[in-house]
C-alpha atoms as a PDB file:
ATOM      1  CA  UNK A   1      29.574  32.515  67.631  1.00  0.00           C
ATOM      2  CA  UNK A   2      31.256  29.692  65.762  1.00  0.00           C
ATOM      3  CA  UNK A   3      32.508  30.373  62.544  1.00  0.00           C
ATOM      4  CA  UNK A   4      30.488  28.669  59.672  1.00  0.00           C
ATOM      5  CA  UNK A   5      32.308  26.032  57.690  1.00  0.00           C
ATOM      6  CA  UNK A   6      33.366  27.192  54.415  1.00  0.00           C
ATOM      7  CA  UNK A   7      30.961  25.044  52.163  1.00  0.00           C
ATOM      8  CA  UNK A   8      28.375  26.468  54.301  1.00  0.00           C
ATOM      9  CA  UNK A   9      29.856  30.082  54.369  1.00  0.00           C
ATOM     10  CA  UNK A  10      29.352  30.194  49.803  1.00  0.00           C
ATOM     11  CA  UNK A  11      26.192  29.245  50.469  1.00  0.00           C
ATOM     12  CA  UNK A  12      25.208  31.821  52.203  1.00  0.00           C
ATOM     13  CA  UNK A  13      22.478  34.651  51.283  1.00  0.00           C
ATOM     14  CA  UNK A  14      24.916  37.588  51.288  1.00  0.00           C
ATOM     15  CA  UNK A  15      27.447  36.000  49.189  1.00  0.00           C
ATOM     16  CA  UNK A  16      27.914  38.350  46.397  1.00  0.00           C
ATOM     17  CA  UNK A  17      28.041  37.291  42.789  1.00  0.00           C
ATOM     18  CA  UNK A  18      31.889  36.491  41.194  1.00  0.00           C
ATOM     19  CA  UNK A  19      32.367  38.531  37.912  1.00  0.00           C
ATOM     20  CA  UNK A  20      32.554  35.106  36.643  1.00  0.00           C
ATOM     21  CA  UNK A  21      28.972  34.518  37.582  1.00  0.00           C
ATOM     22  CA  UNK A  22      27.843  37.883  35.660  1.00  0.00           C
ATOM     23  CA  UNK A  23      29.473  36.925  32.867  1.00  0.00           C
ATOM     24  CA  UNK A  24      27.877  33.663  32.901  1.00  0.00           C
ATOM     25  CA  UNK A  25      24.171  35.043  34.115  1.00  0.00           C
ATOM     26  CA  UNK A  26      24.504  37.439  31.107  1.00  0.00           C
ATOM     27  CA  UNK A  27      25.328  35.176  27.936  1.00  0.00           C
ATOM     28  CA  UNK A  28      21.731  34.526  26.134  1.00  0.00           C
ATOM     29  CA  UNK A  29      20.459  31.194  25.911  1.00  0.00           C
ATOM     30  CA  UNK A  30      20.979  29.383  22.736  1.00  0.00           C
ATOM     31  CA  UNK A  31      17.602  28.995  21.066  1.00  0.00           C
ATOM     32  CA  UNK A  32      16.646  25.128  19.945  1.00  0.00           C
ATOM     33  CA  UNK A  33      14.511  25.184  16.895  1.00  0.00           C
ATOM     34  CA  UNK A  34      12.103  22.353  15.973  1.00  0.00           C
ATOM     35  CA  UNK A  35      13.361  20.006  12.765  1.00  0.00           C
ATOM     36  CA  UNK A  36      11.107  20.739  10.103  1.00  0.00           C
ATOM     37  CA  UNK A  37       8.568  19.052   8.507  1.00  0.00           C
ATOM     38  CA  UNK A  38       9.819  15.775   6.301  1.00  0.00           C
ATOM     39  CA  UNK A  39       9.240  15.776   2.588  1.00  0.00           C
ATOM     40  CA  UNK A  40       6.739  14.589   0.947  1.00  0.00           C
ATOM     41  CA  UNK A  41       7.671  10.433   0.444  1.00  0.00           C
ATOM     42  CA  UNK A  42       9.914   9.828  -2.951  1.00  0.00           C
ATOM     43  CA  UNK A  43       9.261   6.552  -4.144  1.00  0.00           C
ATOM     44  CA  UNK A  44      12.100   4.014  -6.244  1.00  0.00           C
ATOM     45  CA  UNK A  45      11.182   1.025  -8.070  1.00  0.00           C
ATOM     46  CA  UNK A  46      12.088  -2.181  -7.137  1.00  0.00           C
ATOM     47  CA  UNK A  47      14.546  -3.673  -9.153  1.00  0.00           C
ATOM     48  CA  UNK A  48      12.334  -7.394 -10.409  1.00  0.00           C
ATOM     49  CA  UNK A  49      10.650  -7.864 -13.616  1.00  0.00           C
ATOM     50  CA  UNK A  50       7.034  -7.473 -13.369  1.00  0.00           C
ATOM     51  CA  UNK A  51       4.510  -8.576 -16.520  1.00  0.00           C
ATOM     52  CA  UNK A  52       4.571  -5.234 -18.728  1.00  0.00           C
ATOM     53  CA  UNK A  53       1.015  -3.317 -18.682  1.00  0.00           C
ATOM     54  CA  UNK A  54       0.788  -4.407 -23.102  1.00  0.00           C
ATOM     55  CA  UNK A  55       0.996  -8.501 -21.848  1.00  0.00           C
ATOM     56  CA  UNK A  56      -2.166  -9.945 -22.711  1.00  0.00           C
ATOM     57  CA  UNK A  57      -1.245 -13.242 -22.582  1.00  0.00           C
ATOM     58  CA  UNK A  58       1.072 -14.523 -19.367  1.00  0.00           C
ATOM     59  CA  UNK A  59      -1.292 -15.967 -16.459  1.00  0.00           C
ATOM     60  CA  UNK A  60      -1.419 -13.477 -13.401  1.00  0.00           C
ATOM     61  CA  UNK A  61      -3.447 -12.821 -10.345  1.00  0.00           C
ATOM     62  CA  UNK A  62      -5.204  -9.511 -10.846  1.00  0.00           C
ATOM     63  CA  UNK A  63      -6.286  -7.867  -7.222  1.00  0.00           C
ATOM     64  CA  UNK A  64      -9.012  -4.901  -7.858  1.00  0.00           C
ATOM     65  CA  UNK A  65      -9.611  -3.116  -4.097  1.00  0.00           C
ATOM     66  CA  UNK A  66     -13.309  -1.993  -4.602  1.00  0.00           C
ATOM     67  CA  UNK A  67     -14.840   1.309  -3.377  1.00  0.00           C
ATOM     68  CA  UNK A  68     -11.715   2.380  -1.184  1.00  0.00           C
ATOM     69  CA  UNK A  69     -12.197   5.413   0.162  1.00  0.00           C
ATOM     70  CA  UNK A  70      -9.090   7.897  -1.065  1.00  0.00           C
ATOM     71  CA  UNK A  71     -10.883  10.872  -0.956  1.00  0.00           C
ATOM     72  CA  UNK A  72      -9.097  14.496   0.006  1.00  0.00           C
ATOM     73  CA  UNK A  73     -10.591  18.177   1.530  1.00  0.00           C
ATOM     74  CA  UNK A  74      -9.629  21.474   1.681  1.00  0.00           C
ATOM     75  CA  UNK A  75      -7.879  21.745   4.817  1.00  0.00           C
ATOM     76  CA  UNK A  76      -6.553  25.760   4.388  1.00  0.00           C
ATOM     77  CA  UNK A  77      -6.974  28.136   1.801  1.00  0.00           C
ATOM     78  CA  UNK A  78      -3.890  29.590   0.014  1.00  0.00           C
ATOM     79  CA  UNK A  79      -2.991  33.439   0.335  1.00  0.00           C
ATOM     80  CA  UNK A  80      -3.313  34.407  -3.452  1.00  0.00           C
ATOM     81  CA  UNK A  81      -0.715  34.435  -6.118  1.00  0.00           C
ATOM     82  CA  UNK A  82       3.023  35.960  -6.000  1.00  0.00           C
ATOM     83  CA  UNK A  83       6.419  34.819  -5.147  1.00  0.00           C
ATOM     84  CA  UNK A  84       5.333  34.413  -1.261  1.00  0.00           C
ATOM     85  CA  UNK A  85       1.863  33.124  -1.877  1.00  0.00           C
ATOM     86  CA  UNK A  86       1.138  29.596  -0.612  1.00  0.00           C
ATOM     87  CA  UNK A  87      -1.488  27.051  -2.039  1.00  0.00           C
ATOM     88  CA  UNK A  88      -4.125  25.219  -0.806  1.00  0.00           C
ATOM     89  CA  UNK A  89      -3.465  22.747   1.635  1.00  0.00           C
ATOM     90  CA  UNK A  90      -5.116  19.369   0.958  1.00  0.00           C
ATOM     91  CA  UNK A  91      -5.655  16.104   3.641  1.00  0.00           C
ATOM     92  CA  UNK A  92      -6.371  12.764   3.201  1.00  0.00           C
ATOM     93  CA  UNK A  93      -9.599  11.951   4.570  1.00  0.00           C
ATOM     94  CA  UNK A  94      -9.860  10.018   7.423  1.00  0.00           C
ATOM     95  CA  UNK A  95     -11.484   8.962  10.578  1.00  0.00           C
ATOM     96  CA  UNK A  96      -9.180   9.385  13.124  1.00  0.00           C
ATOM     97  CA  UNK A  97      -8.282  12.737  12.592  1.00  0.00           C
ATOM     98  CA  UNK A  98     -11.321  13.914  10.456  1.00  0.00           C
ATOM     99  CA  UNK A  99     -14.196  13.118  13.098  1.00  0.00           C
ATOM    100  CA  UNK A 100     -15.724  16.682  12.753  1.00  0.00           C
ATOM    101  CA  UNK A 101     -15.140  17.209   9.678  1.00  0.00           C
ATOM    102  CA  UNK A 102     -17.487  14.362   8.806  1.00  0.00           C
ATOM    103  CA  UNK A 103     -19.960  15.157  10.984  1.00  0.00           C
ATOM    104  CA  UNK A 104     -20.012  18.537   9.433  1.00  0.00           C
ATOM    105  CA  UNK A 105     -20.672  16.865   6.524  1.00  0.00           C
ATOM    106  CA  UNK A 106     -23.366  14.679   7.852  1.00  0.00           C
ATOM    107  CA  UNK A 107     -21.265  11.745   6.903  1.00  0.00           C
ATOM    108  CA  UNK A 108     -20.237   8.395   8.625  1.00  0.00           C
ATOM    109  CA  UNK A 109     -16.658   7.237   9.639  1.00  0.00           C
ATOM    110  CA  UNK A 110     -16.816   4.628   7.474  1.00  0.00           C
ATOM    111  CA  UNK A 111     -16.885   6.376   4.569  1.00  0.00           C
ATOM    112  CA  UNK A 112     -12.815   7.763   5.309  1.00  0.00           C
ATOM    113  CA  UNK A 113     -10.937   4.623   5.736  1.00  0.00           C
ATOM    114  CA  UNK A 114      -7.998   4.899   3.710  1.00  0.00           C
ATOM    115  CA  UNK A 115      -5.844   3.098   6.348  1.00  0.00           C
ATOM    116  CA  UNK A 116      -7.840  -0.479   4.628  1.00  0.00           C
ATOM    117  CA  UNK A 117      -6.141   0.189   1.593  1.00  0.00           C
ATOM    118  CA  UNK A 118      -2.893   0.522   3.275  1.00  0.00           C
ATOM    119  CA  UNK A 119      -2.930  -2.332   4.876  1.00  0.00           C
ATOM    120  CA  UNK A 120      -3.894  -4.200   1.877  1.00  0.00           C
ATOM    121  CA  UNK A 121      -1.199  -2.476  -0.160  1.00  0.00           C
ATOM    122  CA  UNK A 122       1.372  -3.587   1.984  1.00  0.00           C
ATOM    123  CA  UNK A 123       0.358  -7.199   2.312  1.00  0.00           C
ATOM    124  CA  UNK A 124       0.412  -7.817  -1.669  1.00  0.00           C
ATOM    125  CA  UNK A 125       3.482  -6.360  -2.268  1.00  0.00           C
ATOM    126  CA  UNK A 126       5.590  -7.955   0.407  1.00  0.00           C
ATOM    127  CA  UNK A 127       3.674 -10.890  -1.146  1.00  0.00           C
ATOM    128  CA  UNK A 128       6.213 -13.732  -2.425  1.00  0.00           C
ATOM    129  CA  UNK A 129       3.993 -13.609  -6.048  1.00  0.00           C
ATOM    130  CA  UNK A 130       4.280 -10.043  -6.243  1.00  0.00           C
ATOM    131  CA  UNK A 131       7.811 -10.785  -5.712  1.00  0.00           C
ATOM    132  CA  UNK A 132       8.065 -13.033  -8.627  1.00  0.00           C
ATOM    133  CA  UNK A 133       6.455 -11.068 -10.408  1.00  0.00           C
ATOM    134  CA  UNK A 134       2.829 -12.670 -11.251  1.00  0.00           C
ATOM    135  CA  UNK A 135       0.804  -9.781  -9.474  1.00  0.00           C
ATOM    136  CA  UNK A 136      -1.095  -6.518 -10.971  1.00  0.00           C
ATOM    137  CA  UNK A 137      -2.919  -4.246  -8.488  1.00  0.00           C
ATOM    138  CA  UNK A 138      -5.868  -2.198  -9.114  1.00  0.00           C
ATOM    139  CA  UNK A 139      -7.741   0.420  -6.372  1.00  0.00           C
ATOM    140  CA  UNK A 140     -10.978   1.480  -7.708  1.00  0.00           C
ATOM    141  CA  UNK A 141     -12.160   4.528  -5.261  1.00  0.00           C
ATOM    142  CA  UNK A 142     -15.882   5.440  -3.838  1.00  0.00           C
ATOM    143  CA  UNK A 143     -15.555   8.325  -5.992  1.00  0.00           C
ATOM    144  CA  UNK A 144     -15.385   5.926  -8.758  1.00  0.00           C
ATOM    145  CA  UNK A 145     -11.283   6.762  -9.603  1.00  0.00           C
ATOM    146  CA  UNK A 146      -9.453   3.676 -11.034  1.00  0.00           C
ATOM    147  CA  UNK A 147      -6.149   3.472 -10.340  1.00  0.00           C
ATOM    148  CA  UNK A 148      -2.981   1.469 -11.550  1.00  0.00           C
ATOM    149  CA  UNK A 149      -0.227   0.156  -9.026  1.00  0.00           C
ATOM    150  CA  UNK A 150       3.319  -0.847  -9.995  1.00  0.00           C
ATOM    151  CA  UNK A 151       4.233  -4.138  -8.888  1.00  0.00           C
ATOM    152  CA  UNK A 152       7.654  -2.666  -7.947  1.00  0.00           C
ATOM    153  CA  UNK A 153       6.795   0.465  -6.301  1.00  0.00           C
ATOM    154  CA  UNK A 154       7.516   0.382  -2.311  1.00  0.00           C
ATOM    155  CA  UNK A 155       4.594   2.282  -0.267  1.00  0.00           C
ATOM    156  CA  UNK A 156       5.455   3.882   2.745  1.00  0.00           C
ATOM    157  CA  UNK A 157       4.955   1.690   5.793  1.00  0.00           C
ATOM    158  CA  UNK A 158       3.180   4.682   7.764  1.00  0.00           C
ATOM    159  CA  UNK A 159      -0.275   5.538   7.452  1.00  0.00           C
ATOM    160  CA  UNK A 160       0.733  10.164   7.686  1.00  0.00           C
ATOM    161  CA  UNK A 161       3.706   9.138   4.897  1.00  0.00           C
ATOM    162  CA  UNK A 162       0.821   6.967   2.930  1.00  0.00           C
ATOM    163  CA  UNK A 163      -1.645   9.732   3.366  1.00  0.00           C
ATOM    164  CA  UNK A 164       0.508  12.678   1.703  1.00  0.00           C
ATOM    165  CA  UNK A 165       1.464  10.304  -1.357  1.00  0.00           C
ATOM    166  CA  UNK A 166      -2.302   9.492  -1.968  1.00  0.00           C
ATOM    167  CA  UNK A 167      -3.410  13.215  -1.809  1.00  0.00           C
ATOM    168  CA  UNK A 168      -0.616  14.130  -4.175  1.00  0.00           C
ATOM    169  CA  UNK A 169      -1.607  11.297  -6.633  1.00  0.00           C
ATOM    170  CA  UNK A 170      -5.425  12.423  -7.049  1.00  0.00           C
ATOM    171  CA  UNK A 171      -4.106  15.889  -7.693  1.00  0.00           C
ATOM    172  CA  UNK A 172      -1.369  15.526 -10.041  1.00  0.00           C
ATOM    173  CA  UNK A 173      -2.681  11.905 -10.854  1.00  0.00           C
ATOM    174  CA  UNK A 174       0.761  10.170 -11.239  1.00  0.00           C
ATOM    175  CA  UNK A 175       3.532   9.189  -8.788  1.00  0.00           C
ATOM    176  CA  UNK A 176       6.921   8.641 -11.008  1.00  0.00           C
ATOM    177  CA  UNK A 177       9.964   6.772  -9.608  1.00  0.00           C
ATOM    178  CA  UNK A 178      12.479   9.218  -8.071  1.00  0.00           C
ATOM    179  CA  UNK A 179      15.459   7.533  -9.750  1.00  0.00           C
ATOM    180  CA  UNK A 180      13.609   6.957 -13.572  1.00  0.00           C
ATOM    181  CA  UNK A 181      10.878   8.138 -15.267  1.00  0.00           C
ATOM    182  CA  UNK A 182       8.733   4.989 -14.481  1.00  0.00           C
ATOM    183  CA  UNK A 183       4.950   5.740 -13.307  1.00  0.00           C
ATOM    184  CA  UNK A 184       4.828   3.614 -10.351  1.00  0.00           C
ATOM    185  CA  UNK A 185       0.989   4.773  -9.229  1.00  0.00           C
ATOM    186  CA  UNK A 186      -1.265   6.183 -11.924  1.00  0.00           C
ATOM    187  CA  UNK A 187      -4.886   7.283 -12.459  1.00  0.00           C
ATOM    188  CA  UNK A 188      -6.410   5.674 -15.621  1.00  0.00           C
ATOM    189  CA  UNK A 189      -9.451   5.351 -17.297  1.00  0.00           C
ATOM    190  CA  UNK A 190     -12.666   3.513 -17.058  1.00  0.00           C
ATOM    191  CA  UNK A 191     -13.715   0.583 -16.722  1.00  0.00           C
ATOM    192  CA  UNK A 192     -11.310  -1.825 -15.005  1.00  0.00           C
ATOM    193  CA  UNK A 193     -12.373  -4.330 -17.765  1.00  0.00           C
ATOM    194  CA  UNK A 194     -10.467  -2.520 -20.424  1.00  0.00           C
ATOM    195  CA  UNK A 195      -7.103  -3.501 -18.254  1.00  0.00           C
ATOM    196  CA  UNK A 196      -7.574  -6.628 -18.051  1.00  0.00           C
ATOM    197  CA  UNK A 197      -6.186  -9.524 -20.103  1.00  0.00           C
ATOM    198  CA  UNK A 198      -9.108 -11.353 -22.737  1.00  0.00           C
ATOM    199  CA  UNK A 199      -8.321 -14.988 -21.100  1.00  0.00           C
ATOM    200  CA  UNK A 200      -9.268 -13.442 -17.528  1.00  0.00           C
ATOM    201  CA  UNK A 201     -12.157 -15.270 -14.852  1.00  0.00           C
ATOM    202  CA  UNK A 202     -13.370 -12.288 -12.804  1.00  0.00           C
ATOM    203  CA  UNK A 203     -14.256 -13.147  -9.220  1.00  0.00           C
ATOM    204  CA  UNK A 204     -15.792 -11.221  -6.338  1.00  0.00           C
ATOM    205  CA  UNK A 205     -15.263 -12.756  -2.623  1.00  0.00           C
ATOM    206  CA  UNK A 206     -19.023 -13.126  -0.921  1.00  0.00           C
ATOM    207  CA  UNK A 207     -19.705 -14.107   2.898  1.00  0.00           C
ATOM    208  CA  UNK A 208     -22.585 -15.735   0.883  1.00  0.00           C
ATOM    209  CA  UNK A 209     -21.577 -17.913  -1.608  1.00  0.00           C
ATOM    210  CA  UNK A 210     -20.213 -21.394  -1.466  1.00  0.00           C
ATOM    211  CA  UNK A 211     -16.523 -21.553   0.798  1.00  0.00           C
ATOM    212  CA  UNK A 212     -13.265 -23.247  -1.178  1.00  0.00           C
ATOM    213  CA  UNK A 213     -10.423 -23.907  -0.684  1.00  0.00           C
ATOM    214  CA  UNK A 214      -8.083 -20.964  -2.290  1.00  0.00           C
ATOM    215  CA  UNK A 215      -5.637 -23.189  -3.821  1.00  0.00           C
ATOM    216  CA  UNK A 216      -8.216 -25.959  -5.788  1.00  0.00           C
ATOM    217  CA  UNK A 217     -10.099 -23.078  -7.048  1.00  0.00           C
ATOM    218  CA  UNK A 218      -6.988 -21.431  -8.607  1.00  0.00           C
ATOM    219  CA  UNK A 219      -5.765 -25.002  -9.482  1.00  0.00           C
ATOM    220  CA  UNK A 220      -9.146 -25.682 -11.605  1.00  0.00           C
ATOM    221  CA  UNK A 221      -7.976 -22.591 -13.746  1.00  0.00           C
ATOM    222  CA  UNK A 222      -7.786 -23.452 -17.444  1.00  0.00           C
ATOM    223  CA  UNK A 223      -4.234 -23.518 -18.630  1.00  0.00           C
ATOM    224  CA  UNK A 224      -2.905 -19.833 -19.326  1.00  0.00           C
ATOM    225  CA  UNK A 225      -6.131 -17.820 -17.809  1.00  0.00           C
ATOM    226  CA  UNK A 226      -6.082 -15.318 -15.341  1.00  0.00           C
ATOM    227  CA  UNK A 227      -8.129 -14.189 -12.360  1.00  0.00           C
ATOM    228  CA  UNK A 228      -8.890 -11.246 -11.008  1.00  0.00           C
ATOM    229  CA  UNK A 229     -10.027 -11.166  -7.563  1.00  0.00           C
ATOM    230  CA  UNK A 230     -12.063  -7.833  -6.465  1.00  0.00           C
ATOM    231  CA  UNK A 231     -11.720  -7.183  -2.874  1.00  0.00           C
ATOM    232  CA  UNK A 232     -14.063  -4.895  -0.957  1.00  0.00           C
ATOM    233  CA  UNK A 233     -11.318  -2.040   0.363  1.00  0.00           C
ATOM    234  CA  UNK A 234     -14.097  -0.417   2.731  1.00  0.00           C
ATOM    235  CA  UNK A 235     -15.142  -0.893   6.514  1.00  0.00           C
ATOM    236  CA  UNK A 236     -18.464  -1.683   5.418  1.00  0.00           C
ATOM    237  CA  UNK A 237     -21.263  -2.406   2.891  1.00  0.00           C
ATOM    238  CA  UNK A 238     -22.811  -4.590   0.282  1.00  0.00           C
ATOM    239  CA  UNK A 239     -20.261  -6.721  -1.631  1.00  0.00           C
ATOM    240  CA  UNK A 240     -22.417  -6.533  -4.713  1.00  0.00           C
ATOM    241  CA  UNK A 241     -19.723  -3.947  -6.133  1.00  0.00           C
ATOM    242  CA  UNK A 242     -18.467  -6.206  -9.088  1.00  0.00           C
ATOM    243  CA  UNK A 243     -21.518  -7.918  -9.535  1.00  0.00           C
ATOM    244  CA  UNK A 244     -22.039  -6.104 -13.177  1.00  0.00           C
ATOM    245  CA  UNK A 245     -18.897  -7.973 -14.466  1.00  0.00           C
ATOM    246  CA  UNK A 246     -18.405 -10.607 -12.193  1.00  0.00           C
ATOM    247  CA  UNK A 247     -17.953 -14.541 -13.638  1.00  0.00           C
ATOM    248  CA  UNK A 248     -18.116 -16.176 -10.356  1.00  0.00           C
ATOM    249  CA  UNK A 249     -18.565 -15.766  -6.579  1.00  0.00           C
ATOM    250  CA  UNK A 250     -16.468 -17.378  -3.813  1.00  0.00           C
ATOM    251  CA  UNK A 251     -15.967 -17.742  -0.174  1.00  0.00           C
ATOM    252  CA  UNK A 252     -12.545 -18.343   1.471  1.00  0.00           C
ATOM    253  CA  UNK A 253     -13.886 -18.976   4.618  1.00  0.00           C
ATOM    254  CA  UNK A 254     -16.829 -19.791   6.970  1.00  0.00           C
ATOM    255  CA  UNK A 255     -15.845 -16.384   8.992  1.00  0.00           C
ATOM    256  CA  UNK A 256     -15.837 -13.034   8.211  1.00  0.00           C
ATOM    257  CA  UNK A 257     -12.795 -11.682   7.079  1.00  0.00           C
ATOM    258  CA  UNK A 258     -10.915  -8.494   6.521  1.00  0.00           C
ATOM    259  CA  UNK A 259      -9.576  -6.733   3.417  1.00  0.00           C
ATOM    260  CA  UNK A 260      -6.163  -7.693   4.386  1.00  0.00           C
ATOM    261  CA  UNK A 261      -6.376 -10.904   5.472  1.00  0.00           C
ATOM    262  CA  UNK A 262      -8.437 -11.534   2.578  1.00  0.00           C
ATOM    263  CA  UNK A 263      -5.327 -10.570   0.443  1.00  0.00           C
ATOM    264  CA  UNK A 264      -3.335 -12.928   2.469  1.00  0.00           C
ATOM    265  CA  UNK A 265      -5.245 -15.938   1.339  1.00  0.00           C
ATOM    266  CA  UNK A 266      -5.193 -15.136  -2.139  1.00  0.00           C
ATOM    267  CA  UNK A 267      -1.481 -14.096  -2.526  1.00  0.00           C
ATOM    268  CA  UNK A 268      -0.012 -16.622  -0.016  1.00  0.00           C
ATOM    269  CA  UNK A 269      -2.284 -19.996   0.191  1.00  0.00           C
ATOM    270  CA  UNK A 270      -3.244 -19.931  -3.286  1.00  0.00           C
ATOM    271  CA  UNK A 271      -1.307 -18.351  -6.037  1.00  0.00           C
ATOM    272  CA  UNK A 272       2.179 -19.212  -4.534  1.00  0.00           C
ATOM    273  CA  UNK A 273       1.453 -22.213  -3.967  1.00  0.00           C
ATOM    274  CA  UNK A 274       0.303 -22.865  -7.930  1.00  0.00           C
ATOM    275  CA  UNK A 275       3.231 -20.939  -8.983  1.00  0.00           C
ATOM    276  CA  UNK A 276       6.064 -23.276  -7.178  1.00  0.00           C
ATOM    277  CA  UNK A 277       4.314 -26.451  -8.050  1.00  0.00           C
ATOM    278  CA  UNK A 278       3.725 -25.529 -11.727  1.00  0.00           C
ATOM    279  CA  UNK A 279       7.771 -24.381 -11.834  1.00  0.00           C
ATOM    280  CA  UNK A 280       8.524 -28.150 -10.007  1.00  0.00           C
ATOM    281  CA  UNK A 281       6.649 -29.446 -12.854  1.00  0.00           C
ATOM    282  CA  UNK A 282       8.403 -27.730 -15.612  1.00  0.00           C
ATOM    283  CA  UNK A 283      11.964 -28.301 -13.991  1.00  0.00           C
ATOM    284  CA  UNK A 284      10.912 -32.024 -14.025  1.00  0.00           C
ATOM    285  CA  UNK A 285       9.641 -31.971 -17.618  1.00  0.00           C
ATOM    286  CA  UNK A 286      12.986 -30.426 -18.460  1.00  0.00           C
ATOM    287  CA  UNK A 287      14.792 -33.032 -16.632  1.00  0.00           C
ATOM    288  CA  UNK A 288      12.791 -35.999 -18.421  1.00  0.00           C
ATOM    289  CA  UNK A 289      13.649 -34.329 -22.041  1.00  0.00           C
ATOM    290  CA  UNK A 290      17.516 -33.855 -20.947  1.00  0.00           C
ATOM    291  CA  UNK A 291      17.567 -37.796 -20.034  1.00  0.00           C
ATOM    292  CA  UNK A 292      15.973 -38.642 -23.411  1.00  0.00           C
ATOM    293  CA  UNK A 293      18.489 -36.365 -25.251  1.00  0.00           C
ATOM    294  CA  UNK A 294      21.162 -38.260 -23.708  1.00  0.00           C
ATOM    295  CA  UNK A 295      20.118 -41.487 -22.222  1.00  0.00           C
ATOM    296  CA  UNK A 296      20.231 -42.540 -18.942  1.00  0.00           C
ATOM    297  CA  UNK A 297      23.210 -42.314 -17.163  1.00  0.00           C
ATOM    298  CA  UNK A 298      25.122 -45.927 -16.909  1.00  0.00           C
ATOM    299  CA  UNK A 299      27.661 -46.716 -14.161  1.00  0.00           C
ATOM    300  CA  UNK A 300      30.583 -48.826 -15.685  1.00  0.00           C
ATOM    301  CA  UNK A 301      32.084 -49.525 -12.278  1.00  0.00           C
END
């Protein structure tokens, strides 16, 4: 018989094993380990000027999201006190991870949609009057907590991040900036109208009432008065939940529209567009007094 070629000849089932290959057959397997958990999210101010909480008087656009549903449950128990004990572990209520829990509870999914006040969260302060600093936030809960967001705080742009802010926040009721000693999301007290500035028109958005346009609304606004716009922050229900304190009702549109987008037209179509034309006019007014200080400017050419 032929000899076998030599590639074919290592290959072979009665090849013993090299001392090379024992060595290498008996050195353990480093183990990988997972990367643990992240932190809980640390939040830092944003460095712009908003109107200080004590300003009764400077003319803002007040957003109150109504009956939000922050609401947190036991998830685990802790193991008792001591130096290894561990606490109780709270969630965040909500529907997508929550389903039995709910049922359990002989609740519906609507009732744990946190993820509507994220969204609306996000889309005022990215807002360009947030930005320039015209803009106070407000979240009143189901559970009937009212809560104070800084203008300059930066929320975490996922929902799990979100989630474990909010349940430390109802616990410990205060959020500070990691870099000063600024309280960027706070619980306060009852009622909402107690925050808000004397020279304030309070107005709840209704499917039902008359639809106008955002920005002649805001523009009919008597000179230095507020609004504050309450926003239903929930998947669904009655819209009657300002209706106690309420000046006016308004539709935006002929459609039905959500939280968010709702926020949108108030932050984007309305108030920035009275804040840029009212600075054009000033600009101009100083402009007029500048050329009446000094007299028109005369070419001697």
């Amino acid at each position: 018989m032929a000899p076998l070629p030599k590639s074919e000849e290592s290959n072979s089932p009665t090849e013993r094993p090299t001392s090379r290959d024992s060595a290498e057959r008996g050195k353990k397997r480093a183990r990988t380990q997972s990367m643990p958990p992240p932190e809980l999210p640390k939040l830092v101010a944003e460095q712009h000027a908003p109107i200080p909480t004590n300003d009764k008087d400077t003319q803002r656009l007040i957003v109150v999201l109504c009956n939000a549903t922050l609401e947190t449950y036991k998830a685990s128990h802790g193991t008792g006190r001591g130096p290894g004990a561990r606490e109780d572990k709270y969630n965040l209520l909500n529907s997508d991870d929550h389903i039995g829990v709910m049922r359990k509870m002989g609740r519906d999914i609507s009732e744990a949609r946190p993820d509507i006040t994220h969204q609306c969260l996000l889309t005022l302060l990215d807002s360009p009057i947030n930005k320039a600093g015209k803009l106070q936030i407000y979240i009143h809960t189901s559970k009937n907590v009212l809560i104070r967001v800084s203008p300059t705080v930066r929320i975490p742009r996922t929902f799990k991040r979100f989630a474990g802010l909010m349940v430390q926040l109802l616990h410990r009721h205060q959020i500070r900036s990691t870099s000063s000693q600024e309280k960027l999301i706070e619980v306060i007290k009852n009622p909402i109208t107690d925050h808000l500035p004397p020279n304030c028109r309070k107005v709840t958005l209704s499917f039902d009432s008359e639809v106008v346009r955002v920005s002649d609304y805001i523009g009919d606004l008597n000179k230095g008065e507020s609004i504050a716009v309450f926003v239903g922050a929930m998947a669904k229900g009655n819209d009657d939940f300002a209706d106690h304190i309420k000046d006016d009702s308004i539709a935006i549109s002929q459609f039905n529209l959500s939280a968010s987008v709702a926020c949108i037209q108030q932050t984007t179509k309305g108030w920035t567009y009275l804040y840029w034309t009212r600075q054009l006019a000033h600009k101009q007014q100083l402009t007029h007094a500048d050329e009446s200080d000094h007299g028109p400017h005369i070419d001697e050419r």
